[in-house]
Protein backbone atom coordinates (compact mmCIF):
# COMPACT_ATOMS: atom_id res chain seq x y z
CA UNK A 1 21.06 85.65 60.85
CA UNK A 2 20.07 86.98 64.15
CA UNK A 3 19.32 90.56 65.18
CA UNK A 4 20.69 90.86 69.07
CA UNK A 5 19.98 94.66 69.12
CA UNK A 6 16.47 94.44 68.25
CA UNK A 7 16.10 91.34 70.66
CA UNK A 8 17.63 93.42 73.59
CA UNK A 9 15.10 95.92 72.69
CA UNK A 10 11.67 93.79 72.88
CA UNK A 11 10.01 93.12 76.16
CA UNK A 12 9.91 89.63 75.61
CA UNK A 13 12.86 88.48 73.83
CA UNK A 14 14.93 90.35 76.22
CA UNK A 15 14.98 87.69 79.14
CA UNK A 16 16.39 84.72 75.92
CA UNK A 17 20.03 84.08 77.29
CA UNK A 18 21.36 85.73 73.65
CA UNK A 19 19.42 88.71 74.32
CA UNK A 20 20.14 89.07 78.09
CA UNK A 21 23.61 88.65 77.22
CA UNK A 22 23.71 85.74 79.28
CA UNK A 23 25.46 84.03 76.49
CA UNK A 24 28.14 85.51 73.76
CA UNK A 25 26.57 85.08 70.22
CA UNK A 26 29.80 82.76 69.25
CA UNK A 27 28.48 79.60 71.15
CA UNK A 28 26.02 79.19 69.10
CA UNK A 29 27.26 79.97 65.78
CA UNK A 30 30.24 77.57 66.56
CA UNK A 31 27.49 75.04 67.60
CA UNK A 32 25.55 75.32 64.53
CA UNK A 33 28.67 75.50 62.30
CA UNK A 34 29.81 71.76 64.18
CA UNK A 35 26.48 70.43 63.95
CA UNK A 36 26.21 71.22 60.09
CA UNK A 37 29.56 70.19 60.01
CA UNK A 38 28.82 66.85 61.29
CA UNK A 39 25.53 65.83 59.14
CA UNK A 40 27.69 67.03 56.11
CA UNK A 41 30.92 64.44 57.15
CA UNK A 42 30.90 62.60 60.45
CA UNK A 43 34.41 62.00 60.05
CA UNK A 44 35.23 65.87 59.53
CA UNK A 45 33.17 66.45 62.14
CA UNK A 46 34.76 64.18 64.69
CA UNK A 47 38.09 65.67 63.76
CA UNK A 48 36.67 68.70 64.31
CA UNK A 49 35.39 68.26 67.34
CA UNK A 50 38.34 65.79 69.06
């Protein structure tokens, strides 16, 4: 899904909060997860999220 290593390793990508380790990869595999979540079944997703 996403390749951190080879993003810490690129001149560019480096400074994108994943790859600056600025931010844990977690946050936004949880935030995807919700999100699909959600759009799949609001109510799941509300109960998911409360």
């Amino acid at each position: 899904m996403y390749n951190v290593k080879s993003d810490r390793e690129h001149p560019v990508k480096c400074k994108r909060p994943i790859g600056a380790e600025l931010v844990s990869i977690r946050i936004p595999t949880v935030g995807y997860a919700l999100i699909f979540r959600w759009l799949r079944s609001p109510q799941l997703g509300a109960a998911i999220t409360a």
